[in-house]
Every structure is written in structure tokens, then in C-alpha cells.
Protein backbone atom coordinates (compact mmCIF):
# COMPACT_ATOMS: atom_id res chain seq x y z
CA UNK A 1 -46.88 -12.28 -18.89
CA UNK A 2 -49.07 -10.00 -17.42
CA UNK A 3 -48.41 -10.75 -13.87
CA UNK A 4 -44.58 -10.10 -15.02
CA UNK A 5 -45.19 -6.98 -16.49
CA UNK A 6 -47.07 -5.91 -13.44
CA UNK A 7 -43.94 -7.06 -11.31
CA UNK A 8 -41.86 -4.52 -13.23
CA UNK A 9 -43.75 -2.11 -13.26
CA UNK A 10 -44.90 -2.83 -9.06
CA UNK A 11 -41.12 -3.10 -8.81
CA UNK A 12 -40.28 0.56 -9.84
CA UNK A 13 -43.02 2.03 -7.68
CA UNK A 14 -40.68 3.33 -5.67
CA UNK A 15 -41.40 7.43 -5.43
CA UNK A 16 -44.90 7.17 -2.82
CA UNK A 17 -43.12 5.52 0.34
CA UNK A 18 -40.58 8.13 0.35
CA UNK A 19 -41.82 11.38 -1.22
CA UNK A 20 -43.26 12.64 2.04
CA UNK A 21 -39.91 12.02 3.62
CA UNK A 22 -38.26 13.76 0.22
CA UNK A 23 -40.61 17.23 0.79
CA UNK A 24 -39.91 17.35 4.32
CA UNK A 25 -36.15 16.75 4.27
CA UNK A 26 -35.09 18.33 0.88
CA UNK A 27 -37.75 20.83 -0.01
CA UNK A 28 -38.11 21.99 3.66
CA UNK A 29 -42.43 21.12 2.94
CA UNK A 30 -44.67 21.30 6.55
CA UNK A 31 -46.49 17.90 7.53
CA UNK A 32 -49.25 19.82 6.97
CA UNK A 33 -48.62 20.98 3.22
CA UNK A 34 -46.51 17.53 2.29
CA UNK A 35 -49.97 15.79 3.49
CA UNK A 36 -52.02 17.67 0.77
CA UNK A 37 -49.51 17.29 -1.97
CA UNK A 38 -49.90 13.62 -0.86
CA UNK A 39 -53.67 13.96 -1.04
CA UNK A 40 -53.30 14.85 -4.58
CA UNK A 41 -52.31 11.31 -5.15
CA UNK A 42 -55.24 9.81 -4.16
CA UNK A 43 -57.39 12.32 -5.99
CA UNK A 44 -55.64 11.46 -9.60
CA UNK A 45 -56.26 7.62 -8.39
CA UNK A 46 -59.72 8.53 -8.48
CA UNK A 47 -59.68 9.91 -12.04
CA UNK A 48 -57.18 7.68 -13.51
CA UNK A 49 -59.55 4.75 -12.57
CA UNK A 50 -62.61 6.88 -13.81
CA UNK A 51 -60.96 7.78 -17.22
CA UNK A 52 -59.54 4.17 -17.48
CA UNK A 53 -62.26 2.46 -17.63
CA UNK A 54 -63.84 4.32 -20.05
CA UNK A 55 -61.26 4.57 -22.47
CA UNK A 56 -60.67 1.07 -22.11
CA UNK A 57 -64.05 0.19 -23.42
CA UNK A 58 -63.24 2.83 -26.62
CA UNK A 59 -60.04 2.03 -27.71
CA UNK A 60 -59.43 -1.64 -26.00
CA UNK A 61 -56.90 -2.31 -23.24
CA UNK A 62 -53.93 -2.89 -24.80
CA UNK A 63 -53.31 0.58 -25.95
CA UNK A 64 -54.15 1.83 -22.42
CA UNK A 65 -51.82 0.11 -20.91
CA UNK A 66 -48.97 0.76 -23.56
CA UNK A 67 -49.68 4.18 -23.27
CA UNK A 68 -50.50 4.78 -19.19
CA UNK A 69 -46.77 3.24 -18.70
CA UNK A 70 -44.90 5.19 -21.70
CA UNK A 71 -46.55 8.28 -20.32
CA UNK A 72 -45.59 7.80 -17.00
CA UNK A 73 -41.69 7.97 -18.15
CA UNK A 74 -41.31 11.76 -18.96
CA UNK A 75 -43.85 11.71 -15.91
CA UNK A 76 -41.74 10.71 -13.57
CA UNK A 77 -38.61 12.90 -14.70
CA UNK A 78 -40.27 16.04 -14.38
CA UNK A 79 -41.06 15.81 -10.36
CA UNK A 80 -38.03 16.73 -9.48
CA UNK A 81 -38.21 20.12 -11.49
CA UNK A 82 -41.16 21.01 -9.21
CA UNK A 83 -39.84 22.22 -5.79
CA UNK A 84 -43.32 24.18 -4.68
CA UNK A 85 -46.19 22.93 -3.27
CA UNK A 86 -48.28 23.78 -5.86
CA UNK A 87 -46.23 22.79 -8.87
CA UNK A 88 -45.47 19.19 -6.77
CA UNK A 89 -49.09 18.68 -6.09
CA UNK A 90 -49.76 19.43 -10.02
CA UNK A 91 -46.82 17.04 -11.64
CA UNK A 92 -48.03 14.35 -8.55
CA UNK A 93 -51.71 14.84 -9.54
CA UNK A 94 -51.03 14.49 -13.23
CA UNK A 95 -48.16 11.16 -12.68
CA UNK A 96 -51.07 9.98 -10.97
CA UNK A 97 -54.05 10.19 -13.57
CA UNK A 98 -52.03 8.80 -15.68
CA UNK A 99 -50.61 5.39 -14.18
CA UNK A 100 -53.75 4.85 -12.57
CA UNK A 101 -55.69 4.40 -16.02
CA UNK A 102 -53.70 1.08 -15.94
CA UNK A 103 -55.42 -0.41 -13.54
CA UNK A 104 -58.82 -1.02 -15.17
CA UNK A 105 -57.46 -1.43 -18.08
CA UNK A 106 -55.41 -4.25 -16.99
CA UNK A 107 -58.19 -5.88 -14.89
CA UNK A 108 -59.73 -5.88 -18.51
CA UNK A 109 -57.06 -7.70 -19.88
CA UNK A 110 -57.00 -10.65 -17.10
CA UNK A 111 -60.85 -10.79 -17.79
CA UNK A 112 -59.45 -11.56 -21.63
CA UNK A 113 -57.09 -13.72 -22.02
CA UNK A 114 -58.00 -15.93 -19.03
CA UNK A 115 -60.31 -18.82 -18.96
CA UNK A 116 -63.50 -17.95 -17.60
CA UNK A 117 -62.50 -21.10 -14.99
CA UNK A 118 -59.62 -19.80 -13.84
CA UNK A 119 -60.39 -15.98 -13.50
CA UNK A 120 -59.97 -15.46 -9.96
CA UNK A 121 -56.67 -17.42 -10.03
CA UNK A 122 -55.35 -15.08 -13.07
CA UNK A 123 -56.46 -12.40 -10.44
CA UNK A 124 -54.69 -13.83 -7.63
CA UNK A 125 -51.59 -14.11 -9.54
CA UNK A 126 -51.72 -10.69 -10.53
CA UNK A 127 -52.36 -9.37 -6.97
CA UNK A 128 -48.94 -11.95 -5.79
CA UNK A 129 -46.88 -10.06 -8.34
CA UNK A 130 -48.29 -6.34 -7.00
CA UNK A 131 -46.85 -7.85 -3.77
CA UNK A 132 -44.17 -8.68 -4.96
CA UNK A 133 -43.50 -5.54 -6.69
CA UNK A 134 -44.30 -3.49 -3.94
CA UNK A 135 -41.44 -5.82 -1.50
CA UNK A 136 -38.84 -5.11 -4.20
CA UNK A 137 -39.44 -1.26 -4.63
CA UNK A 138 -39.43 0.29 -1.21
CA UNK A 139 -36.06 -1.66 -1.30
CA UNK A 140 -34.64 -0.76 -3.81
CA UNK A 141 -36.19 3.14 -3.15
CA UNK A 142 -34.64 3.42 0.23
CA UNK A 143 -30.79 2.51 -1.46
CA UNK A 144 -31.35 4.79 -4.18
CA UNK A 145 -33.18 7.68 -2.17
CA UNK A 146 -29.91 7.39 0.07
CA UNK A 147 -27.76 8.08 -2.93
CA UNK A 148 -30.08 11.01 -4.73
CA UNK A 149 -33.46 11.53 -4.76
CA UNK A 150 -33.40 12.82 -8.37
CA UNK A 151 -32.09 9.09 -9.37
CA UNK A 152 -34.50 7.63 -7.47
CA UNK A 153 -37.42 9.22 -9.73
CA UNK A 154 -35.18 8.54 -12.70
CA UNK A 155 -35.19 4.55 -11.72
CA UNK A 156 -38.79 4.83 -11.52
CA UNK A 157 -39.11 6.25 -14.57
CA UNK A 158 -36.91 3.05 -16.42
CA UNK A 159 -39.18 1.27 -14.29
CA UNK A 160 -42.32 1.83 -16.10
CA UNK A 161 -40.48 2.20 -19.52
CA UNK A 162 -39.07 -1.10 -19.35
CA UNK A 163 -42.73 -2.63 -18.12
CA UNK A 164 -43.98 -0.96 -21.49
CA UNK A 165 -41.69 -1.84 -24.27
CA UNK A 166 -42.12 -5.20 -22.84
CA UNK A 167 -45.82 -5.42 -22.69
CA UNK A 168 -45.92 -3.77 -26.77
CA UNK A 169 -42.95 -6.49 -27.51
CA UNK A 170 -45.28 -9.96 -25.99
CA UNK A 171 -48.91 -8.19 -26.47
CA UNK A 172 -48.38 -7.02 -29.86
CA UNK A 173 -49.61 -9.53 -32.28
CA UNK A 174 -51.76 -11.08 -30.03
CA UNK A 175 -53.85 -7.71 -29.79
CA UNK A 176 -53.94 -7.77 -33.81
CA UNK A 177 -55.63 -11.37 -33.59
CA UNK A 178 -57.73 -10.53 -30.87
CA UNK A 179 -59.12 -7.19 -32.45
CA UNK A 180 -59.49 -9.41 -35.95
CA UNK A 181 -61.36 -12.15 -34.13
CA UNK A 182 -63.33 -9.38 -32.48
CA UNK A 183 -64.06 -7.37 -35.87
CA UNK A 184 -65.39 -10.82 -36.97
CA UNK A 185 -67.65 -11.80 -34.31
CA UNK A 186 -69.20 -7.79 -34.74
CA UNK A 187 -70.00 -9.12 -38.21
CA UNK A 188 -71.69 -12.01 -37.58
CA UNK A 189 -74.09 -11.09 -34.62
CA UNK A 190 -75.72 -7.80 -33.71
CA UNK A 191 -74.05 -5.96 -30.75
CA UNK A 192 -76.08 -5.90 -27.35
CA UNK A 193 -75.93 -2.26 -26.47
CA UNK A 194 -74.95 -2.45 -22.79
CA UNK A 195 -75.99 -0.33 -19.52
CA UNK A 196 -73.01 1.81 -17.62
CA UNK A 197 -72.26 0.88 -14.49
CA UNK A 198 -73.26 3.95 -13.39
CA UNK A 199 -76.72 3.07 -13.93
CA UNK A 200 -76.48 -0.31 -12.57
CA UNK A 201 -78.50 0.26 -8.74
CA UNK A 202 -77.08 -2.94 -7.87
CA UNK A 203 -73.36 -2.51 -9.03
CA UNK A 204 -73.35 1.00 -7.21
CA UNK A 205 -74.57 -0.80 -3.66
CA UNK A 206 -71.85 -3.44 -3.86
CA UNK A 207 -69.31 -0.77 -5.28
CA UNK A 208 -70.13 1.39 -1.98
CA UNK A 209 -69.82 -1.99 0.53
CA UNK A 210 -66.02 -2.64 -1.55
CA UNK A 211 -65.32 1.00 -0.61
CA UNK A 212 -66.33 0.64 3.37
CA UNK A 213 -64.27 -2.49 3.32
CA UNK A 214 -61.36 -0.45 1.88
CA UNK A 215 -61.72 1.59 4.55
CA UNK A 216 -61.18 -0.65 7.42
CA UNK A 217 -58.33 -2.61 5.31
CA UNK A 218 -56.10 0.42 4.49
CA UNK A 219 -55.85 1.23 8.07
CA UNK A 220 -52.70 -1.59 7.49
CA UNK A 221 -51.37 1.77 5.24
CA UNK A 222 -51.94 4.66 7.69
CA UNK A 223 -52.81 4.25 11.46
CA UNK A 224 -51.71 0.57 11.88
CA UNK A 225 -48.19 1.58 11.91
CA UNK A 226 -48.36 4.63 14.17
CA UNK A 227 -50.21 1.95 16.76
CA UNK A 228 -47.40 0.10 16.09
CA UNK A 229 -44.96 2.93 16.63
CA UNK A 230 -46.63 4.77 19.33
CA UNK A 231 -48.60 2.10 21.51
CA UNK A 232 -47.35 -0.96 21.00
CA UNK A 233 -43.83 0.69 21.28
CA UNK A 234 -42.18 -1.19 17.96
CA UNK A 235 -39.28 -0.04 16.84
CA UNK A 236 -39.34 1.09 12.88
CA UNK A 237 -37.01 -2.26 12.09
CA UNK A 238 -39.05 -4.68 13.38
CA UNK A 239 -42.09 -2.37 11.60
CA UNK A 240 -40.59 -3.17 8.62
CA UNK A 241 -40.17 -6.89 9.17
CA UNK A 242 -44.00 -7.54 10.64
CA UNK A 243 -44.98 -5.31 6.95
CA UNK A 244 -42.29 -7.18 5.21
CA UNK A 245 -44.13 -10.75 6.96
CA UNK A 246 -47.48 -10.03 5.15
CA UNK A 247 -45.96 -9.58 2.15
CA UNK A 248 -44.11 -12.69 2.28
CA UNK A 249 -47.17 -14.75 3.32
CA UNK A 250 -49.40 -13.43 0.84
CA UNK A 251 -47.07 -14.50 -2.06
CA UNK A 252 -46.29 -17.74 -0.09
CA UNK A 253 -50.43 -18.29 0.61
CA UNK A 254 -52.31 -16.86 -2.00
CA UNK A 255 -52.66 -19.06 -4.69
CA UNK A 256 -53.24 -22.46 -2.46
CA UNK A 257 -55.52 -20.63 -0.62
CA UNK A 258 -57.62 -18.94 -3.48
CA UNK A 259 -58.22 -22.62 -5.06
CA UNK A 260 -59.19 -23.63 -1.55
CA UNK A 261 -62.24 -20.71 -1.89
CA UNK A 262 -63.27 -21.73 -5.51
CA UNK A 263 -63.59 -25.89 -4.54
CA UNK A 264 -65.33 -25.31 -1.29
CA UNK A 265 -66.64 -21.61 -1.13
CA UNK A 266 -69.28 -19.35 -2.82
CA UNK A 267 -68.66 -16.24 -3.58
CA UNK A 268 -70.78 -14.91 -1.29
CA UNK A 269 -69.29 -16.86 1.52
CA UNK A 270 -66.20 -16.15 0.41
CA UNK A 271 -65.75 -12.05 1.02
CA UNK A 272 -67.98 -13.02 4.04
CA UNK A 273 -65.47 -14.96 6.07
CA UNK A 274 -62.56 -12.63 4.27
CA UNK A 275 -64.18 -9.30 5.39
CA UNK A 276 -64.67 -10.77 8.79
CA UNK A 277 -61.42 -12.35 9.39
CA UNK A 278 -60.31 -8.87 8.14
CA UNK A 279 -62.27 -7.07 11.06
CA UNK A 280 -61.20 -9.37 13.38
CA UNK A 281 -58.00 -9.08 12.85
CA UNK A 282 -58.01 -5.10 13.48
CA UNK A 283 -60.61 -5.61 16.61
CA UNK A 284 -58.06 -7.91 18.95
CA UNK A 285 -55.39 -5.01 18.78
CA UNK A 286 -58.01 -3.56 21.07
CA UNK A 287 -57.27 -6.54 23.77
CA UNK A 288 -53.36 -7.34 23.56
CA UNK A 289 -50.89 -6.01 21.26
CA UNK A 290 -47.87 -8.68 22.31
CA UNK A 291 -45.77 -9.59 19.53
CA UNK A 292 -47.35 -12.77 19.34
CA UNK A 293 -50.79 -11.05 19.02
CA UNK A 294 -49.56 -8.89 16.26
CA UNK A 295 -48.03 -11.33 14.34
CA UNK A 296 -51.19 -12.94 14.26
CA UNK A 297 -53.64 -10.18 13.72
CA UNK A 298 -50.99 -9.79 10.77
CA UNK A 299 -51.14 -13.41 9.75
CA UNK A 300 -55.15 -13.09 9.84
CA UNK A 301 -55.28 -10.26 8.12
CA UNK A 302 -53.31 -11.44 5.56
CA UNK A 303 -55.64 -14.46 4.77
CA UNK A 304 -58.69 -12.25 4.76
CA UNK A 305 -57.07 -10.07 2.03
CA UNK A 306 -56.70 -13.08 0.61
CA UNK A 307 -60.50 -14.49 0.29
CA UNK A 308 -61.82 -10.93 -0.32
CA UNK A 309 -59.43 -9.14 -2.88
CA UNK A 310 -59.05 -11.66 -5.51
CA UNK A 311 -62.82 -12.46 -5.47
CA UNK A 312 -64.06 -8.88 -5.80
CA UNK A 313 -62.42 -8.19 -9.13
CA UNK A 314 -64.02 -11.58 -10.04
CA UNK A 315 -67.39 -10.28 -9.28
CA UNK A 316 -67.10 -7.01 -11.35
CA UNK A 317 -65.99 -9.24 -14.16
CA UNK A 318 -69.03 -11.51 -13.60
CA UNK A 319 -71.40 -8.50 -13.49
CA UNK A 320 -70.15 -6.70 -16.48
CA UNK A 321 -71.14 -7.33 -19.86
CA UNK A 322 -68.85 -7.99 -23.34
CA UNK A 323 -68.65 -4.33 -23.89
CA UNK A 324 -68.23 -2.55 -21.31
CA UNK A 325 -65.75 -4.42 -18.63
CA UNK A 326 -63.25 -1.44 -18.63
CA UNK A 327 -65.99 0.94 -17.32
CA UNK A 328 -66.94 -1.76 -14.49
CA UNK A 329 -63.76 -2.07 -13.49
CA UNK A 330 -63.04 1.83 -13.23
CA UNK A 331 -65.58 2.08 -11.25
CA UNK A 332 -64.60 -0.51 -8.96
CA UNK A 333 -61.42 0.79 -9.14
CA UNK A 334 -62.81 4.42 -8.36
CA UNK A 335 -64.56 2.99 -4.87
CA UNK A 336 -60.93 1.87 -3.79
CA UNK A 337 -59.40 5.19 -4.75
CA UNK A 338 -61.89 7.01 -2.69
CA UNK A 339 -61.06 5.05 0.34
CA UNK A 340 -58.00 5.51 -0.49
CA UNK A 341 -58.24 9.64 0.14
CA UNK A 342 -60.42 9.76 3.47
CA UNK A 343 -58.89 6.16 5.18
CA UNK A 344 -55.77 8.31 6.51
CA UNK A 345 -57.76 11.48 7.44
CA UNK A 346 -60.36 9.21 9.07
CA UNK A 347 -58.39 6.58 11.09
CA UNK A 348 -56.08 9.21 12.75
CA UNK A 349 -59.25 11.65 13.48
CA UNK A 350 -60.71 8.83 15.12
CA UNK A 351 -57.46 7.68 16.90
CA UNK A 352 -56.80 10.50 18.27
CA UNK A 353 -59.99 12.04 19.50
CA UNK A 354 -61.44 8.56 20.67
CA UNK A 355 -57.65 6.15 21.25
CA UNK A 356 -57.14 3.43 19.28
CA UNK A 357 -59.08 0.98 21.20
CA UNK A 358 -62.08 2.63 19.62
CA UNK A 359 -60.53 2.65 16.29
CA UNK A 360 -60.02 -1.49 16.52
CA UNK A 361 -63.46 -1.76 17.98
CA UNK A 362 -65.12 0.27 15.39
CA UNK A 363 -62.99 -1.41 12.64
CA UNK A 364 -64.24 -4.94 13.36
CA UNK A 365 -67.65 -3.65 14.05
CA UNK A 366 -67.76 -1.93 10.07
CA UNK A 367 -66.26 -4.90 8.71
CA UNK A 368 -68.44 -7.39 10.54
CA UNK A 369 -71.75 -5.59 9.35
CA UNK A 370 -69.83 -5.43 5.07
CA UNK A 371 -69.73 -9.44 5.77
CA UNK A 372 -72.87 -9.45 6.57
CA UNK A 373 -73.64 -6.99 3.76
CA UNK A 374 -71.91 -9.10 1.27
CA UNK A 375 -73.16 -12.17 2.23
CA UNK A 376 -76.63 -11.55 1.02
CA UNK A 377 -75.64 -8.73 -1.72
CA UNK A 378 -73.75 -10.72 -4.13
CA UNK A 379 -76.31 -13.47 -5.12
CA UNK A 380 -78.79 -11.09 -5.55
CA UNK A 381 -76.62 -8.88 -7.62
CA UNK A 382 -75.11 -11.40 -9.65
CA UNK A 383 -78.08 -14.04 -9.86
CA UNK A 384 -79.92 -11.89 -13.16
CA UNK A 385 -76.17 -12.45 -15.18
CA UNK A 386 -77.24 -15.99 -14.41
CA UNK A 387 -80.72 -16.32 -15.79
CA UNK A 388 -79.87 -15.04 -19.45
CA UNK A 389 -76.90 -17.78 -19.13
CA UNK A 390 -74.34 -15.10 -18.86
CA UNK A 391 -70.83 -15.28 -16.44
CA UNK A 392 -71.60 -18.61 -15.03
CA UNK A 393 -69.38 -19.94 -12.78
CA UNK A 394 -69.52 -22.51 -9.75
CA UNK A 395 -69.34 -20.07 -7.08
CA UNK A 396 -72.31 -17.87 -7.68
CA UNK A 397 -74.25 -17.12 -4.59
């Protein structure tokens, strides 16, 4: 239920792909100025993960997630009523904090009312359904952006609000047990005060190696399709199809392939050979960019997301403690937000300065040395949860 709620809620995110086109072609914005009002969307991502997390761990996840998608309603249906720069980059910055705070929040949830056996899977299946979502609503966002912008924000807005009343209609009385069970079990033992994450040397190192993966990954969301574009001479059609491809292989792949990881993988292993199939991926563009080559840079790229994604919201999980999840996960969240912000500024510096044969190069380089990285980061960081017989699972190290 979850997963489904995230689908309809994935499904209506349908104001980013086209708000830079809707400032440039209705409110007459520069590339220049529509590019910082977009900035501002990255920023809130930032805080929305930040504040998240920690009011996740105060007032539980359910009512952050209730409330993050009622909010974003009246949200939603104010942007158009802001036709300046400022005032867009305000309502954009705010519509941002605000959905964002879901994110931990619902990372918390998975963590809840999965079994601990089957967490990454739970994770997976979340991550096919923000796949999904995200197929359906640039869809669905260029018909109704064709008819009005204005009821394209309005759709967005039913969007979230049907993703909430359905979340308070299923979650409901399950949250009452949970928080009775929980009131319980505070009874009977003493509660282990708990360290933030932000203390955690070891959480902040892998936290840091998630974000310089980000960075090479979200080139797929910035400079991979002006290469595409621009070099490789694609027109925006077939764009859409090669983008539309990953999405369908991910949903078709993920799951098979994530069970494949737990049987035969560690976890260290795991974001190894992801991360590096990742860089690869970007570092053959370099060489040929046929079709045939980028269909399977794509295709390659689309299984690394695969072994690395799922499995780092696993290890945040398995690093956390009982009470204090939602602040773990922010701050994972937080280190995928920042990357978020400079990946665009970044990529196109470097593409343009350098070509993007040194951007590809460079790309699989970074990524090759986070495999690396990973490979011996995550036992260490994760084998203290083991000792005190904490977060066990098969896959450790």
C-alpha cells in the first residue's frame, strides 16, 4: 500500500519537467533567471529531507506523511498566482520543503512495516512504483500543460490529495496499534538514548561517497540528454523513447534482479559492481555513441541503479538505531538533495569548458574510485551494528 500510494502521488508529479518550459514561454523568464527559480527546488529538497527526518523521529511517520501530501494541495494551487521571479522561486522553494519531508519519512515507514528479511525488496518495490510514477506524470503533464498550465498545477494538486486521504484511509488504525504496541514496549524496557547521525564519523563518510555517486548518476537528468541532443544528434522523440526504455526496464528488472543481489551478493559487493557498472556505463559514451551503444550504456546503467539504489536505503536502515531512523534517513536523503543542486551546474561547466569526452571519462573515473570506496566502507561501517546483535542480515560486509 505504500508503494501504491507512492505511485499516486509519483504519478501527479507532473509540474518539474515542464515548469522551466512554463517560465520561459508564459511568464517571458530568461534561461538564466528560470535556472535559479529551478535551483530553488533543489535547495527546499535539501531542507525538506533535513526537517523530515527529524520530525519523523518526534512525531512518527505517519503524520508526516499525511501532512507533507495534504500540505502540498493548497501548495500546488498557489504557483500559478506567482508570475515574478522572486515570488515563483518563494512558492517553488516552500512546495518543495514541504513534499520533500515525505521522503524520510516514508523510508521510515518501509523500515516498519517490512520484515527485516525482505527490506531491500520493500525498497525496491517502492523505487519500481517512483518509476512508475514518474512514466505516468510527464505524460499526463505534457496533455494537460498543452491544454492550460494553470490545470496542470491543479491536477497535481488532486494528485497529492488523493495520495493522502488514501494513505490516512489504509494507515489509520494500523498507526493506532503500532503507537499502542510502541507505548507498551517503552514500558517494559528502558529506552537506549541514541547518537544523531550527525555525530556518527562513519555515517557522514558513507553519506558523502552516496552523494559523489549521485553526482555521476544524475548526469542521466541534466547533461546526458544535451549529449544526446547536441552530439549524438538524437532527435527529442527518440530522447524520449531511450528515457522512456530505462524506465520500462527498471520496472520490468528490478525486483528479479534485487533478489539476485541478496542470494549471491554482499552488500558491499553489491554498490561495488552497481557504482561501477554505473561509471561504465557513462565512460563508453566517450568511445561510440551509435544507437546500439546508447541503448546499452542505457541498459547498463539501468542495472547499476538497480544494485546500488535499493541497497543504500538498506544500509541507512541497518546503521540506524530504533529511535532515530527518520533522522538517518534525512540525512541520507539530504546527501542526494545536494547532488541534486551542483550535478547540473557541474556536468555542463565541465562539458563545455573540457567536451564531453572528458565529462564520460571523468564520470567513470569518480564512480570507479566510490566502488572502490564502498567496497571496503560498508563492512567497516556497519560491522559494530553487528557485534551488539543489532540489524543483522545475510549480506553484511
Amino acid at each position: 500500500m505504500l508503494a501504491l500510494v507512492m505511485l499516486i502521488n509519483r504519478s501527479g508529479s507532473m509540474v518539474l519537467p515542464f515548469l522551466g518550459v512554463y517560465m520561459i514561454s508564459q511568464l517571458h523568464f530568461s534561461i538564466e533567471n528560470s535556472g535559479i527559480v529551478l535551483s530553488f527546488f533543489g535547495i527546499g529538497s535539501v531542507l525538506g529531507s533535513w526537517l523530515g527526518g527529524m520530525i519523523t523521529d518526534k512525531i512518527g511517520e505517519y503524520h508526516v506523511q499525511y501532512l507533507s501530501l495534504l500540505l502540498s494541495v493548497p501548495l500546488f494551487c498557489m504557483i500559478p498566482l506567482f508570475r515574478t521571479e522572486v515570488g515563483l522561486a518563494g512558492i517553488i522553494l516552500a512546495q518543495s520543503i514541504v513534499s520533500e519531508t515525505f521522503r524520510p519519512a516514508n523510508s521510515v515507514a518501509i523500515t516498519k512495516y517490512a520484515k527485516p528479511e525482505n527490506i531491500t525488496r520493500a525498497f525496491s518495490l517502492n523505487r519500481m512504483a517512483v518509476n512508475l510514477g514518474f512514466s505516468i506524470g510527464p505524460a499526463l503533464g505534457g496533455i494537460l500543460s498543452a491544454i492550460s498550465y494553470e490545470f496542470l498545477f491543479f491536477s497535481n494538486a488532486l494528485g497529492a490529495l488523493l495520495a493522502g486521504l488514501m494513505y490516512i484511509w489504509f494507515f489509520r488504525k494500523r498507526n493506532k496499534l503500532a503507537v499502542r504496541k510502541a507505548k507498551k514496549v517503552k514500558e517494559a524496557i528502558v529506552v537506549k538514548k541514541e547518537n544523531s547521525p550527525y555525530k556518527d564519523g562513519k555515517f557522514m563518510i558513507y553519506c558523502v561517497c552516496c552523494m559523489l555517486f549521485s553526482i555521476c548518476f544524475f548526469q542521466l537528468f541534466s547533461t546526458l540528454t544535451m549529449f544526446y541532443k547536441d552530439i549524438a544528434h538524437i532527435s527529442q522523440q527518440n530522447i524520449g523513447y531511450i528515457l522512456g526504455y530505462s524506465g520500462f526496464l527498471i520496472v520490468l528488472l528490478e525486483m528479479s534482479f534485487v533478489q539476485i543481489a541478496e542470494k549471491y551478493f554482499k552488500l558491499g559487493f553489491a554498490l561495488f559492481l552497481g557504482t561501477f557498472l554505473c561509471g561504465f556505463s557513462y565512460a563508453m559514451l566517450a568511445f561510440d555513441y551509435s544507437m546500439i551503444t546508447l541503448m546499452v550504456s542505457m541498459t547498463i546503467l539501468c542495472i547499476g541503479e538497480i544494485w546500488t539504489l535499493p541497497f543504500m536505503a538498506t544500509i541507512t536502515a541497518l546503521r540506524s538505531g530504533k529511535n532515530n531512523k527518520g533522522a538517518y534517513m534525512g540525512l541520507n536523503g539530504i546527501s542526494f538533495s545536494i547532488a541534486f543542486v551542483i550535478t547540473p551546474y557541474i556536468g555542463t561547466l565541465i562539458a563545455e569548458k573540457y567536451g564531453f569526452n572528458t565529462l564520460w571519462i571523468g564520470t567513470g573515473a569518480l564512480a570507479v574510485l566510490i566502488a572502490i570506496a564502498f567496497y571496503f566502507i560498508i563492512p567497516w561501517m556497519l560491522k559494530d551494528k553487528t557485534a551488539d546483535g543489532e540489524n543483522e542480515v545475510n549480506i553484511i560486509s
